[in-house]
Protein backbone atom coordinates (compact mmCIF):
# COMPACT_ATOMS: atom_id res chain seq x y z
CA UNK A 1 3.36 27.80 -93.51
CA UNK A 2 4.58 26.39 -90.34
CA UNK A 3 7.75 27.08 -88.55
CA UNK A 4 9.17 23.93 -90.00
CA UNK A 5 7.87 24.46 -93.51
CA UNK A 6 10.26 28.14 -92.83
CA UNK A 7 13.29 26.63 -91.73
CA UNK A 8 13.50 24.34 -94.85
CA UNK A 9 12.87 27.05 -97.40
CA UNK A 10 15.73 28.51 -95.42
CA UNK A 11 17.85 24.97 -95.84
CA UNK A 12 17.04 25.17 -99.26
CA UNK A 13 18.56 28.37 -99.98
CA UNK A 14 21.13 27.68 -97.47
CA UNK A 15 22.45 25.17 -99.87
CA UNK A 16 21.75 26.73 -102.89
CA UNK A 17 24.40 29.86 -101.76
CA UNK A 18 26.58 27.56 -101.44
CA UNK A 19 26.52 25.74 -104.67
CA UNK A 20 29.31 27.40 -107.14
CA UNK A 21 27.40 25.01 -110.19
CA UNK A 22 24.71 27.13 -111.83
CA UNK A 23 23.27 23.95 -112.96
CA UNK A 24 23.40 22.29 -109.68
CA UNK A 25 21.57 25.31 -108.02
CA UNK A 26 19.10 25.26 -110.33
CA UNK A 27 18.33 22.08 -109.83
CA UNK A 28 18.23 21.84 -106.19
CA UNK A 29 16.14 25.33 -106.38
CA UNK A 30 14.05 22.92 -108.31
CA UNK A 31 13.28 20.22 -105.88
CA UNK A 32 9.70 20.17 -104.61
CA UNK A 33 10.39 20.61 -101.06
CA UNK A 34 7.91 23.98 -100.52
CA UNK A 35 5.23 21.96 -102.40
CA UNK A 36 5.25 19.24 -100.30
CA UNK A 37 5.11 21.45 -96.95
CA UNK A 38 2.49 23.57 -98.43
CA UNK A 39 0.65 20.61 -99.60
CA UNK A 40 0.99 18.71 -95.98
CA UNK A 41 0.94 21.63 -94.11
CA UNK A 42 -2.91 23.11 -95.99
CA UNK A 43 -5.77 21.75 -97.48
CA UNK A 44 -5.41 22.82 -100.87
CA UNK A 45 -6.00 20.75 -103.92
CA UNK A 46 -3.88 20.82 -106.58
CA UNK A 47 -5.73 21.74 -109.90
CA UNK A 48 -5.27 23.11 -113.42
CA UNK A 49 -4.23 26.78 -111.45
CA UNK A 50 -1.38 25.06 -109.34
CA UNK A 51 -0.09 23.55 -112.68
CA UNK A 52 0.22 27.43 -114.45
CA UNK A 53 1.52 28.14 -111.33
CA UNK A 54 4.96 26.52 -112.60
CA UNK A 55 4.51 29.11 -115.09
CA UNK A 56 4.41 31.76 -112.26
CA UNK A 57 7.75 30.59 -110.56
CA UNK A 58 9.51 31.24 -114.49
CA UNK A 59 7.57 34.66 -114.67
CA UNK A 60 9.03 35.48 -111.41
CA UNK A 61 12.72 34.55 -112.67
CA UNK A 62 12.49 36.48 -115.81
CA UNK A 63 11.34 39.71 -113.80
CA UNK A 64 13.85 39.55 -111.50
CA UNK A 65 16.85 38.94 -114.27
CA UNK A 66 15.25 41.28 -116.58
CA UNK A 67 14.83 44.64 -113.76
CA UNK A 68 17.90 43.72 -112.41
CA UNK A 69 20.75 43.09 -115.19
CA UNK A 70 18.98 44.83 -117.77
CA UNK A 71 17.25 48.30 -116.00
CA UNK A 72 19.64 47.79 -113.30
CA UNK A 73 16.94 48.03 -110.81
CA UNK A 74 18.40 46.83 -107.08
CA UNK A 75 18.01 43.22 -106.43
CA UNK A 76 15.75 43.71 -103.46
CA UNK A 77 13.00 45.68 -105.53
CA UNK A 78 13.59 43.41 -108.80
CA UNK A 79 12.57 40.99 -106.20
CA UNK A 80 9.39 43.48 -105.70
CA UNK A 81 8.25 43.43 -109.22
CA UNK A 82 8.69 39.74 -109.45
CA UNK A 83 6.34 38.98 -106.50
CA UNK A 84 4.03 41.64 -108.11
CA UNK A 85 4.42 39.51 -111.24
CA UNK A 86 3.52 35.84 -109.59
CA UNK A 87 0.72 37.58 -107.50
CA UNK A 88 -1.04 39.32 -110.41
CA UNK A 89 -0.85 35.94 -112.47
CA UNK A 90 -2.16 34.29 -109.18
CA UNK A 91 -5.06 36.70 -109.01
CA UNK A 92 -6.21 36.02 -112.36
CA UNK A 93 -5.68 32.40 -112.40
CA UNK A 94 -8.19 32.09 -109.09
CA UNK A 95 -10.69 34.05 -111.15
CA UNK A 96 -11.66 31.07 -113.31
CA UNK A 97 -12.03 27.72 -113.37
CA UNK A 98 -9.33 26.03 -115.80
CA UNK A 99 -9.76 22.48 -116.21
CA UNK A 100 -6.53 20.04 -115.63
CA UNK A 101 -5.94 18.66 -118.30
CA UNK A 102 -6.22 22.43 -120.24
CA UNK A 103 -3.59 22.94 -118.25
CA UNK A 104 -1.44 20.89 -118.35
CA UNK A 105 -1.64 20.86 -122.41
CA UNK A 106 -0.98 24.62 -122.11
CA UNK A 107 1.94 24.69 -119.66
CA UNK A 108 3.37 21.86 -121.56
CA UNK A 109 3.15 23.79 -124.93
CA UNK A 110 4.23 26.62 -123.37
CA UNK A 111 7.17 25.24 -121.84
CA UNK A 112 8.59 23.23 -125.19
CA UNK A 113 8.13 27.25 -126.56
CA UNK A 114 10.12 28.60 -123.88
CA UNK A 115 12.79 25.68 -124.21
CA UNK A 116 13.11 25.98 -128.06
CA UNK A 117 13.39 29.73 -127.95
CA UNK A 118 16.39 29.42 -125.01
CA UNK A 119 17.83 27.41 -127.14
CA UNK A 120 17.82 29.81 -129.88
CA UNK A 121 19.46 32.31 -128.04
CA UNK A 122 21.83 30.39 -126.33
CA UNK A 123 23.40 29.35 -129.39
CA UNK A 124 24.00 32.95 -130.47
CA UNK A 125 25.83 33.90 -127.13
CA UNK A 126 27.77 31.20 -126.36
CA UNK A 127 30.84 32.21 -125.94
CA UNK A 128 29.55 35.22 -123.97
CA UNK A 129 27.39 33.42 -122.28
CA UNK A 130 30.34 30.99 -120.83
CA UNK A 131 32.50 33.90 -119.78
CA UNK A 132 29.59 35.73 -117.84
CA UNK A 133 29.41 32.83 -115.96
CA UNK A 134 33.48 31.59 -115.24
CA UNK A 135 33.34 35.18 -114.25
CA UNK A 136 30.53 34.54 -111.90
CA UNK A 137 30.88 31.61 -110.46
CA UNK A 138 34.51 32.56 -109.01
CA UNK A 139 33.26 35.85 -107.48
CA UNK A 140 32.63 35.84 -103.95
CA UNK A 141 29.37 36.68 -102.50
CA UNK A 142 30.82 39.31 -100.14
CA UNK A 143 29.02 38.55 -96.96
CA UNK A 144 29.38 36.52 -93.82
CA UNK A 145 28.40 33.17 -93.44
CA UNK A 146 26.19 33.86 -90.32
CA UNK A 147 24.90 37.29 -91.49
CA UNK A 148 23.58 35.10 -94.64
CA UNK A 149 22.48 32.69 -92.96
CA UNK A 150 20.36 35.36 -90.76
CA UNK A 151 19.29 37.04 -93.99
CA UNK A 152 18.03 33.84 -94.97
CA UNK A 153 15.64 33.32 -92.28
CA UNK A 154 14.19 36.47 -92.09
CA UNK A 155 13.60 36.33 -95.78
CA UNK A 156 11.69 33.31 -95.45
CA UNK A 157 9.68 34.42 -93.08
CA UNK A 158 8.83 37.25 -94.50
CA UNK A 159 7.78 35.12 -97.95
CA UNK A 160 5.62 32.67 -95.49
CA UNK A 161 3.48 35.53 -94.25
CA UNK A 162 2.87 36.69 -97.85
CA UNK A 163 2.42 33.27 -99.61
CA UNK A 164 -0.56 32.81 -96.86
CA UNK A 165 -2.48 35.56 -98.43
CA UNK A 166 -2.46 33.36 -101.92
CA UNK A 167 -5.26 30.55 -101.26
CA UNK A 168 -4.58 27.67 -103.21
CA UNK A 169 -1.89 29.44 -105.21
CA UNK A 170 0.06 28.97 -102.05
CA UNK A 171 1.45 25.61 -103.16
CA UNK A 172 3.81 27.12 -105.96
CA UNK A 173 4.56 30.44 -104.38
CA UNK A 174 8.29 31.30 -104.85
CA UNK A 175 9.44 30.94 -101.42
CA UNK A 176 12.53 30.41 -101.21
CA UNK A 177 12.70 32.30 -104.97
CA UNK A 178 12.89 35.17 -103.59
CA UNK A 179 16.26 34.45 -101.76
CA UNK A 180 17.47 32.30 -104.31
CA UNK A 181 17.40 35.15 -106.82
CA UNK A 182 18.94 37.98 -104.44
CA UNK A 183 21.96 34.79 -103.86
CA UNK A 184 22.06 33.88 -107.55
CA UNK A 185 22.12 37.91 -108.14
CA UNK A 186 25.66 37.57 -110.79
CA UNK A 187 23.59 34.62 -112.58
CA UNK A 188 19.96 35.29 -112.89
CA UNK A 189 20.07 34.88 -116.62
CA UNK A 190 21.86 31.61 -116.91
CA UNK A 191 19.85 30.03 -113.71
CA UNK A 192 16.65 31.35 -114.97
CA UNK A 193 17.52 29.23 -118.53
CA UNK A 194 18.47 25.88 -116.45
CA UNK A 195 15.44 26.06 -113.59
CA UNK A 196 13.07 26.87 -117.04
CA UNK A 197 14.18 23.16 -117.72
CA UNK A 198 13.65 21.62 -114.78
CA UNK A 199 10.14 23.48 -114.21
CA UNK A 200 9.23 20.17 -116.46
CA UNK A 201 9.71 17.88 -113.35
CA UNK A 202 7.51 20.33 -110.89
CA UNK A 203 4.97 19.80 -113.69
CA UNK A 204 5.31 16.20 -113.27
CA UNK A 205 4.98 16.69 -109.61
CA UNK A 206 1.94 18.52 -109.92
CA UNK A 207 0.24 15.69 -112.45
CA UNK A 208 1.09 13.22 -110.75
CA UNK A 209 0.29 14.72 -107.44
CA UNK A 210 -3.06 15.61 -108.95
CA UNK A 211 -4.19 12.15 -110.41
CA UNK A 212 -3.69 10.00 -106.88
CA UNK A 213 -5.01 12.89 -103.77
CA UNK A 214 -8.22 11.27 -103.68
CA UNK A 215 -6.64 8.35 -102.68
CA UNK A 216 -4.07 9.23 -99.75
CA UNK A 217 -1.85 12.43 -99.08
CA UNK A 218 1.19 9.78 -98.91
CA UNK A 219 0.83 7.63 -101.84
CA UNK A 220 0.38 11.60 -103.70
CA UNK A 221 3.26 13.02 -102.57
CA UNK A 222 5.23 9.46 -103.02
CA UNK A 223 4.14 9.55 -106.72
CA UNK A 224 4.76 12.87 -107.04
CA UNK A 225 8.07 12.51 -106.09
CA UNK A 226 8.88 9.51 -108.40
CA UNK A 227 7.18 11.63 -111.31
CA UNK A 228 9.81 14.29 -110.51
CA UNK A 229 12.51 12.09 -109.85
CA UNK A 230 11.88 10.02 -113.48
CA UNK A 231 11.90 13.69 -115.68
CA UNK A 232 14.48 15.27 -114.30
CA UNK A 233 16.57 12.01 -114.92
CA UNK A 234 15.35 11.89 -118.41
CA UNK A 235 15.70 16.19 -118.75
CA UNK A 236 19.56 15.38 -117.15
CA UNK A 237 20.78 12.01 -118.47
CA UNK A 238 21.20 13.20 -122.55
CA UNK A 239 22.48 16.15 -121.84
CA UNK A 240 25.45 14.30 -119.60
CA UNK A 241 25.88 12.07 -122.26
CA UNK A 242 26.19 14.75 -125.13
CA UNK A 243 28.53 16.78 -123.08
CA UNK A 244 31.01 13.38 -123.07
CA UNK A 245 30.79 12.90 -126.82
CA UNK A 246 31.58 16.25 -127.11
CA UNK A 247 34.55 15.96 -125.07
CA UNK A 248 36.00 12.81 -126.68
CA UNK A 249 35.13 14.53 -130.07
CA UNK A 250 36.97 17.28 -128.71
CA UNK A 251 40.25 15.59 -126.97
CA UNK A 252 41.20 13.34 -130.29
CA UNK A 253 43.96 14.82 -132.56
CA UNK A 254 42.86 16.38 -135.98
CA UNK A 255 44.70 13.28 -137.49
CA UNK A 256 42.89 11.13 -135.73
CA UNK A 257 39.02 12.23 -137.14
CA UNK A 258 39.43 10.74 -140.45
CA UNK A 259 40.99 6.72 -140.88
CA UNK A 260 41.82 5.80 -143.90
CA UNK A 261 40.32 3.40 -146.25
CA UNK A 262 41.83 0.50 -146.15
CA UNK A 263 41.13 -1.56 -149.55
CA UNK A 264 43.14 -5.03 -149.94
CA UNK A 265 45.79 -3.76 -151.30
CA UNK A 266 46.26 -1.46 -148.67
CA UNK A 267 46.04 2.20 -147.74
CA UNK A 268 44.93 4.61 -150.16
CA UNK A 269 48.31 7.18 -151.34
């Protein structure tokens, strides 16, 4: 990656350590900025590998949450073993030839799996769930704005050299993953459920991306874009709008959920 492409994975998780939302983060974590410069910046294709390769950034999420809240490993070497994890899928994804639209039907199937199963759990642990994360998002990160923001840098620098080693898997290498999971350290767990969502759009990205390079680099990366914008609206939009029935469902008085029937000769005794 270029010296730009560095110092926007470094914007990136500039703004993501400051984010207090876990949702939010997630979903700027999410935005294919690193595709696009790895796209613009190479001559890779993208093909049925890059597409498991959104599968690769949610491997490397779950590694990192599971070594480090779980086995307690340090951050920093959790975020060893979740490199090791994306590079050994990598590996074995270059060793054959996997057909688009194979998958694509397989990440998709894959993902609604994942989804459903999050689901699952998250209704079991709700309550816990909520507290871990009041808890976290009001707990300060404990070091100095520029020290971060030099942190940053050489992080991404760092992740550059190595994603150059990955050929075409370069294009969904977790850049800026790496520092986003050593900021979101408190949260792993609940960001790695809300960027598991979002992973849709990157695959929408990707399809998108994939169908029109033949035809220009721009009008790719401008449908690409659209393609992401459009599912993460669609991913976003129902949830906002269950969240406010909730809370109207929520804010009425208990007398106030049942009316009375109301025949013509008046109200019921």
């Amino acid at each position: 990656m270029t010296w730009s492409a560095v110092l926007l994975v470094t914007a990136v998780v500039w703004a993501v350590s400051v984010i207090r939302s876990v949702r939010l983060r997630a979903l700027v974590y999410s935005l294919p900025l690193p595709m696009t410069l790895a796209l613009v910046t190479t001559e890779y294709r993208v093909d049925g590998a890059q597409v498991l390769g959104v599968l690769g950034l949610n491997l490397f999420f779950v590694i990192v949450a599971v070594t480090h809240q779980r086995w307690r490993w340090p951050i920093l070497l959790a975020d060893v073993a979740g490199i090791a994890g994306y590079v050994a899928l990598s590996a074995g994804l270059l060793a054959v030839d996997i057909p688009f639209e194979v998958a694509l039907a397989g990440t998709l199937v894959l993902w609604l799996a994942a989804i459903l199963w999050l689901r699952h759990r998250a209704r079991r642990r709700v309550a816990s769930a909520a507290e871990a994360v009041a808890v976290a998002e009001t707990r300060p990160d404990g070091l100095p704005v520029l020290l971060k923001l030099v942190v940053i840098l050489v992080g991404a620098v760092l992740t550059a050299l190595l994603g150059a080693v990955l050929r075409g898997m370069v294009v969904t290498f977790p850049y800026s993953g790496v520092l986003v999971a050593v900021e979101a350290r408190r949260q792993l767990a609940e960001f790695s459920r809300h960027f598991a969502r979002n992973s849709l759009a990157l695959v929408g990205f990707l399809t998108a991306y994939h169908y029109l390079q033949d035809v220009s680099l721009a009008v790719a990366l401008g449908a690409g874009w659209v393609a992401f914008a459009v599912v993460a609206a669609v991913l976003h939009l129902p949830l906002r709008r269950r969240r406010v029935a909730q809370g109207r469902a929520a804010s009425r008085p208990p007398g106030a959920l049942r009316r009375p029937y109301c025949g013509s000769s008046g109200p019921l005794p």
